[in-house]
Each structure stands twice: as structure tokens, then as C-alpha cells.
N, C-alpha and C. Protein backbone atom coordinates (compact mmCIF):
# COMPACT_ATOMS: atom_id res chain seq x y z
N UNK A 1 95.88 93.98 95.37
CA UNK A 1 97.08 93.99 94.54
C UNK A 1 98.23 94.53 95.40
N UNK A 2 99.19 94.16 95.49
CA UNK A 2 100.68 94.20 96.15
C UNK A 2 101.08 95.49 95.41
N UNK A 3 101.97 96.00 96.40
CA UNK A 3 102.59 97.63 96.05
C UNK A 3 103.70 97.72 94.82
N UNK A 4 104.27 95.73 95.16
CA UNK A 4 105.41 95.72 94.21
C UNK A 4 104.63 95.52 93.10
N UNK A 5 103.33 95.50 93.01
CA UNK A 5 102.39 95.05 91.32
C UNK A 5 102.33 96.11 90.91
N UNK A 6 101.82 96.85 91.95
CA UNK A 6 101.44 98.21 90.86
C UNK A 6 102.49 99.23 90.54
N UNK A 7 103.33 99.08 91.53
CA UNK A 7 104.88 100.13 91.29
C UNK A 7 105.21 99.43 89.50
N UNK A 8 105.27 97.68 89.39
CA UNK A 8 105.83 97.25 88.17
C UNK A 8 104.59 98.19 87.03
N UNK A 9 103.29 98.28 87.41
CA UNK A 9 102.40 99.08 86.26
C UNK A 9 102.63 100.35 85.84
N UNK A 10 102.82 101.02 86.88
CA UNK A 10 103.24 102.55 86.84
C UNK A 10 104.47 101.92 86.02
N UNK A 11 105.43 101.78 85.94
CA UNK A 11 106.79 101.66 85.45
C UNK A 11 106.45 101.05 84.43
N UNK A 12 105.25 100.40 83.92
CA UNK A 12 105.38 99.66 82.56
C UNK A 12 104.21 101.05 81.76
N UNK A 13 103.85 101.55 82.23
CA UNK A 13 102.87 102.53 81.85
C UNK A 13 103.50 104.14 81.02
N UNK A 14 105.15 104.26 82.31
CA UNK A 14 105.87 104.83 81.81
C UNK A 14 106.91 104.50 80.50
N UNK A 15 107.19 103.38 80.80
CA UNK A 15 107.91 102.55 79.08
C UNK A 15 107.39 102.49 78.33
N UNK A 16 105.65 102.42 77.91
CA UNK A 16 104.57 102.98 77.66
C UNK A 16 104.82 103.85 76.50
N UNK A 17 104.77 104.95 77.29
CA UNK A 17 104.73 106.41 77.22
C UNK A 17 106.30 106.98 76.06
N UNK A 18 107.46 105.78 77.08
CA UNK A 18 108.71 106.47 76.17
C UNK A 18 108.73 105.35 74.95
N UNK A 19 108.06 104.58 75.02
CA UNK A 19 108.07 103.82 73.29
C UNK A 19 107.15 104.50 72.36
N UNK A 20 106.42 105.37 72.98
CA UNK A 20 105.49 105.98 72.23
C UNK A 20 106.05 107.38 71.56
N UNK A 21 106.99 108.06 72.47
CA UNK A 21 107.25 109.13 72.76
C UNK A 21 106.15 110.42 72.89
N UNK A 22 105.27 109.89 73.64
CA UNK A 22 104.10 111.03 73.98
C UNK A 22 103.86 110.37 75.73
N UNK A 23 103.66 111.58 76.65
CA UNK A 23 103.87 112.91 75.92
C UNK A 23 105.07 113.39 76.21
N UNK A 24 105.70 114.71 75.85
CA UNK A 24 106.99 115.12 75.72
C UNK A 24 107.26 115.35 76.70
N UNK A 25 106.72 115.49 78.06
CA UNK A 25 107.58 115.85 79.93
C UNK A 25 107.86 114.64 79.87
N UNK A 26 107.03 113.55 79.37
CA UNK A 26 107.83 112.38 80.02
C UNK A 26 109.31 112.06 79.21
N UNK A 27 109.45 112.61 77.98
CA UNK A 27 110.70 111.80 77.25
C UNK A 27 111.72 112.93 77.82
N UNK A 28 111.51 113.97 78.04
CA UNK A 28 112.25 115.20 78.28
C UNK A 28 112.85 114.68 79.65
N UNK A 29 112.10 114.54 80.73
CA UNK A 29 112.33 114.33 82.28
C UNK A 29 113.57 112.73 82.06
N UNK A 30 112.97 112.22 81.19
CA UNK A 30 113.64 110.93 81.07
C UNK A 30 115.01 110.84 80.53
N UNK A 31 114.83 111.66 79.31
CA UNK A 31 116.34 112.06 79.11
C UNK A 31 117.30 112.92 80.27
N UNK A 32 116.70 113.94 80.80
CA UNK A 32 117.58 114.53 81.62
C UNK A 32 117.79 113.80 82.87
N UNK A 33 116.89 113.03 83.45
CA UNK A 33 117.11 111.83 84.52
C UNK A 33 118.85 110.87 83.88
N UNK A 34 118.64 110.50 82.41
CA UNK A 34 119.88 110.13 81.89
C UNK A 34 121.06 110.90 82.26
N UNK A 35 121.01 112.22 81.66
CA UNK A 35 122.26 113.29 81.65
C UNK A 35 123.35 113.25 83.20
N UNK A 36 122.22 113.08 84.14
CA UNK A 36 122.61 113.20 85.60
C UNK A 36 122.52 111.87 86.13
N UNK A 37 123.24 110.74 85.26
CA UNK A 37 123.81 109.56 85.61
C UNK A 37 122.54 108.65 85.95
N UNK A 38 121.48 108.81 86.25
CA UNK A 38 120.43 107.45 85.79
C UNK A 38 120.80 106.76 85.08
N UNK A 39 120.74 105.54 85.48
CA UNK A 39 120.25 104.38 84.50
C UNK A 39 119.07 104.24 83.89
N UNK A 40 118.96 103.48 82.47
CA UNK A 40 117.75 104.11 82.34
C UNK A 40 116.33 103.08 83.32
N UNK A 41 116.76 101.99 84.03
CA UNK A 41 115.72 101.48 84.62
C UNK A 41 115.23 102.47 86.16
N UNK A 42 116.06 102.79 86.73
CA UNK A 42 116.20 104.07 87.69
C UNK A 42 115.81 105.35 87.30
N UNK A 43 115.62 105.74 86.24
CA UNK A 43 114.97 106.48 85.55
C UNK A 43 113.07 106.62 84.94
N UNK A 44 113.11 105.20 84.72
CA UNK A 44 111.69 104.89 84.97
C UNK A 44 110.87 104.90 86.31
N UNK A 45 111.82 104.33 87.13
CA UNK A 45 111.23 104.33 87.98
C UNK A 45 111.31 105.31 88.65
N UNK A 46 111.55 106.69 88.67
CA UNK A 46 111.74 107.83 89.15
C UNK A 46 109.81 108.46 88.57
N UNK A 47 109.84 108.23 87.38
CA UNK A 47 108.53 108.81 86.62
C UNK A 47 107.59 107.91 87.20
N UNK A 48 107.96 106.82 87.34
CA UNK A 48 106.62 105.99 88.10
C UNK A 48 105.85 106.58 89.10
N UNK A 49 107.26 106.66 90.21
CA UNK A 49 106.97 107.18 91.54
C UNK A 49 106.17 108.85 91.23
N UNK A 50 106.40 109.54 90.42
CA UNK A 50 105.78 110.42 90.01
C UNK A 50 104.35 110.18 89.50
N UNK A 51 104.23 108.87 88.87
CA UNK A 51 102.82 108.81 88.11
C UNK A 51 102.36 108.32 88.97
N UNK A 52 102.87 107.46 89.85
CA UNK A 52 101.43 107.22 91.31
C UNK A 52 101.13 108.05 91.87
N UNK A 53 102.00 109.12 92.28
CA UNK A 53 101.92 110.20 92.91
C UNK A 53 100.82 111.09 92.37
N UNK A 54 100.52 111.14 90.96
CA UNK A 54 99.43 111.41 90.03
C UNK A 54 98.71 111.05 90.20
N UNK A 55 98.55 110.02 90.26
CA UNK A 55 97.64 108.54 90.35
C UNK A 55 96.87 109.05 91.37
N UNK A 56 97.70 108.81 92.48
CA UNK A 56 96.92 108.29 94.03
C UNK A 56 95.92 109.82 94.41
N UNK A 57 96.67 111.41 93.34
CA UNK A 57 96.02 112.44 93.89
C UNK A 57 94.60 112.83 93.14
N UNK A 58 94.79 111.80 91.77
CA UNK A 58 93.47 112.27 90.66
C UNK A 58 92.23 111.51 92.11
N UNK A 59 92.77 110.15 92.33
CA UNK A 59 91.46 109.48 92.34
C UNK A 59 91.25 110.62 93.90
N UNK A 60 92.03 111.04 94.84
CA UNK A 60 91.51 111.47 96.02
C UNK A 60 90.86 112.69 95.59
N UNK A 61 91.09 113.26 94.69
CA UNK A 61 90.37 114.45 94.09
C UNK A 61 89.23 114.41 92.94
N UNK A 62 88.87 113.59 92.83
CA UNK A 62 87.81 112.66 92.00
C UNK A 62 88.17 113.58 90.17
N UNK A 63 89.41 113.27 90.05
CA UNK A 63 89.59 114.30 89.19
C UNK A 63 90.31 112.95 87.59
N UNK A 64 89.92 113.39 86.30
CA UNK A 64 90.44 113.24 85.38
C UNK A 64 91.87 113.20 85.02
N UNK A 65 92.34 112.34 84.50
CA UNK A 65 94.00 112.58 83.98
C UNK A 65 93.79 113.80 82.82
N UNK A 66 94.74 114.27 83.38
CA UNK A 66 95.01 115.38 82.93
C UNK A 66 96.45 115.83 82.01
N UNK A 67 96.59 115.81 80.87
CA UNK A 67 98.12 116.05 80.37
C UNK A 67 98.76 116.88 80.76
N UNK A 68 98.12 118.22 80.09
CA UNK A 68 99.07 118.82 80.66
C UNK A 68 99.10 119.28 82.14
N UNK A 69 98.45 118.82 83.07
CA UNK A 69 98.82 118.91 84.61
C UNK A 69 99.97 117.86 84.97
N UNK A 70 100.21 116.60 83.73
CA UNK A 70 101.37 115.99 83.78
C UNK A 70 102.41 116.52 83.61
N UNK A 71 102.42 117.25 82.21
CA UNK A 71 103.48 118.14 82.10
C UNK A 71 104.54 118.95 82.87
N UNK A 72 102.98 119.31 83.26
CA UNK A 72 103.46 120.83 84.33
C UNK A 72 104.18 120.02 85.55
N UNK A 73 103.82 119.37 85.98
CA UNK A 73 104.16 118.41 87.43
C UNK A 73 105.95 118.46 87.23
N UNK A 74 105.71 117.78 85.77
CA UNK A 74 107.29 116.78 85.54
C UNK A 74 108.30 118.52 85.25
N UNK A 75 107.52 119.28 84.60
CA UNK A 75 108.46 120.57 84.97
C UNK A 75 108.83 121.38 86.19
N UNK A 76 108.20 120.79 87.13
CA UNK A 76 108.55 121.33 88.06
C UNK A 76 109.42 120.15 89.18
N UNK A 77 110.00 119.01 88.86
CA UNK A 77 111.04 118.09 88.88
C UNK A 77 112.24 118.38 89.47
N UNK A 78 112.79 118.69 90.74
CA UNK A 78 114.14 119.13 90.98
C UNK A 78 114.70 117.66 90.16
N UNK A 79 116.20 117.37 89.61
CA UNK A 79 116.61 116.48 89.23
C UNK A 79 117.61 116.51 90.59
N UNK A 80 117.74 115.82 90.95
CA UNK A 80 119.02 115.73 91.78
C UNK A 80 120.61 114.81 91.05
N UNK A 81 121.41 115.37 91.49
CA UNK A 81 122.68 114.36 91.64
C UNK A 81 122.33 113.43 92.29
N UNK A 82 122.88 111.97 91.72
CA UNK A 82 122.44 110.90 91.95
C UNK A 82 123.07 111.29 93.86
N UNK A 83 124.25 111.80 94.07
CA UNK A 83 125.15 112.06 95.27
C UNK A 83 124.14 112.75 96.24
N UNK A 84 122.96 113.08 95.88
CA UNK A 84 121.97 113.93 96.81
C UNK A 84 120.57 113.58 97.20
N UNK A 85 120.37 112.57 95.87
CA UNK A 85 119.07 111.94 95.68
C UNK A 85 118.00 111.15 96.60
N UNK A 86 118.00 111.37 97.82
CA UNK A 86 117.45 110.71 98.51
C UNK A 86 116.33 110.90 99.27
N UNK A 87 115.34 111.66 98.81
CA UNK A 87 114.02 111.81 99.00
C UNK A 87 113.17 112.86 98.44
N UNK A 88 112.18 112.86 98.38
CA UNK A 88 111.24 113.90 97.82
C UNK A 88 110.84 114.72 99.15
N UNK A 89 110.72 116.20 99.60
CA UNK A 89 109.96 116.34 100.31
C UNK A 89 108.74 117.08 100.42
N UNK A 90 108.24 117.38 101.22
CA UNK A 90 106.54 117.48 101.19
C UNK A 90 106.52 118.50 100.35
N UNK A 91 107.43 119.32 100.81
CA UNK A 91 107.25 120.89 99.76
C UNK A 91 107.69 120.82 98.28
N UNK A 92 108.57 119.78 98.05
CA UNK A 92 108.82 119.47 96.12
C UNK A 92 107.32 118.82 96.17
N UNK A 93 106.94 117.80 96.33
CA UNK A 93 105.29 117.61 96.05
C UNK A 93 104.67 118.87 96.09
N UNK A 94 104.44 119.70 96.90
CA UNK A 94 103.16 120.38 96.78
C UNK A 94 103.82 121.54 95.56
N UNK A 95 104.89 121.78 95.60
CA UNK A 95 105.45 122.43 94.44
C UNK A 95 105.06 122.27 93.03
N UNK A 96 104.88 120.96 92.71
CA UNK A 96 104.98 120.32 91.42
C UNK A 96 103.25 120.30 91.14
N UNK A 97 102.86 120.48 92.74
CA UNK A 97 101.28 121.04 92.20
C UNK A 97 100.70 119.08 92.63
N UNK A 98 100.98 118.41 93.43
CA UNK A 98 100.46 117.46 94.01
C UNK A 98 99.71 117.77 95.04
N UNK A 99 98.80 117.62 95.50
CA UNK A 99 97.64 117.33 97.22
C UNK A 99 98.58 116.84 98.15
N UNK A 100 99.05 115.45 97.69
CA UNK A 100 99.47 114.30 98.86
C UNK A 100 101.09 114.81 98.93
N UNK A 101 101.21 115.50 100.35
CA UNK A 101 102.66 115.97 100.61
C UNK A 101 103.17 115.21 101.77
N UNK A 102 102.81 114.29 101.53
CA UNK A 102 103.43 113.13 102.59
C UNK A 102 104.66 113.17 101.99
N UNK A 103 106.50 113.00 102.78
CA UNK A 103 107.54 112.90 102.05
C UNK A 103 107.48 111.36 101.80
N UNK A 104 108.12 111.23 100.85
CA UNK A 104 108.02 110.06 100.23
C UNK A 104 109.75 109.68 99.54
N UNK A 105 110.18 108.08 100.22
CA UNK A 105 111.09 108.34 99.03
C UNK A 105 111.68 107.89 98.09
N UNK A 106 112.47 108.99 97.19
CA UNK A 106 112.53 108.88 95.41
C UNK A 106 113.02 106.94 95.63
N UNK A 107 112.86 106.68 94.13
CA UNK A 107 113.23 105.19 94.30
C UNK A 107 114.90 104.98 94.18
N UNK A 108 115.15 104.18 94.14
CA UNK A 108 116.67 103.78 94.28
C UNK A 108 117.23 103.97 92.86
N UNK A 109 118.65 104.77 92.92
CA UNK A 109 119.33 104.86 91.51
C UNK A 109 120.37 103.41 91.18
């Protein structure tokens, strides 16, 4: 499967989540991603890149999804100004309580 397939799953997984409105880091993170000029498709895809980031560390850790380790993750979220926004680095990952601190970066606003 292609990176652009599964980036579109994560991102449909998160629309998901905000049509559902569960659970609450994600509608919370999503709204405040709004406040600080996201769009809201740039906004999804901000939580995506977060939920692979989930993703890619459950399966290397042979570990269960976990909510509230979602939670906790998305609270620990620097938001940036869109004017600053241009990458995650290793230490906001391992901050937010991720394994994989490869920098990585945020998706496009």
C-alpha cells in the first residue's frame, strides 16, 4: 500500500473520530488546530500525522491502542503558528510520549 493510501486512512480515521466526536483530545486538538488559523483539512491532517505516529509506535512495541495514551499524546501537542509550523522534532515526539523520534515533518497548512 502507497504512503499517499494510508496517510488518506489515517485522515479518514480521524474524520472518523470528529463525526463521532469521541474521543475528546481529538475534537479539542482539532478545534484549537482551528483557533490558530488551520483549515480544517490541514487540521486533519495534522492528527493523522499524529495517529501514524501512534500507529507505526503501537505495532513496533507490540502494544494495544490505547485511549487514553491518545489523549495524553494529543495533550502534549505544541500548536504552532501556522508562521512557525514547520516540523516536529525528535524531542516534541519523545515528549508527547512516542518511541519513534525520528524528526518528521508536520504536514502542510
Amino acid at each position: 500500500m502507497s504512503r499517499e493510501k494510508l496517510k488518506e486512512h489515517y485522515a479518514e480515521i480521524i474524520r472518523n473520530q470528529l463525526k463521532m466526536q469521541n474521543p475528546e483530545g481529538t475534537v479539542s486538538i482539532y478545534h484549537k488546530l482551528l483557533e490558530n488559523e488551520y483549515e480544517e483539512d490541514s487540521a486533519v491532517d495534522v492528527l493523522a500525522f499524529y495517529m501514524e505516529n501512534m500507529v507505526v509506535d503501537m505495532l513496533k512495541h507490540e502494544e494495544d491502542y490505547d485511549e487514553q495514551k491518545w489523549n495524553h499524546m494529543l495533550n502534549g501537542i505544541r500548536i504552532y503558528n501556522l508562521e512557525e509550523a514547520d516540523k516536529v522534532t525528535a524531542y516534541d515526539m519523545k515528549k508527547i510520549g512516542l518511541h519513534n523520534t525520528s524528526t518528521r515533518p508536520l504536514p502542510s497548512a
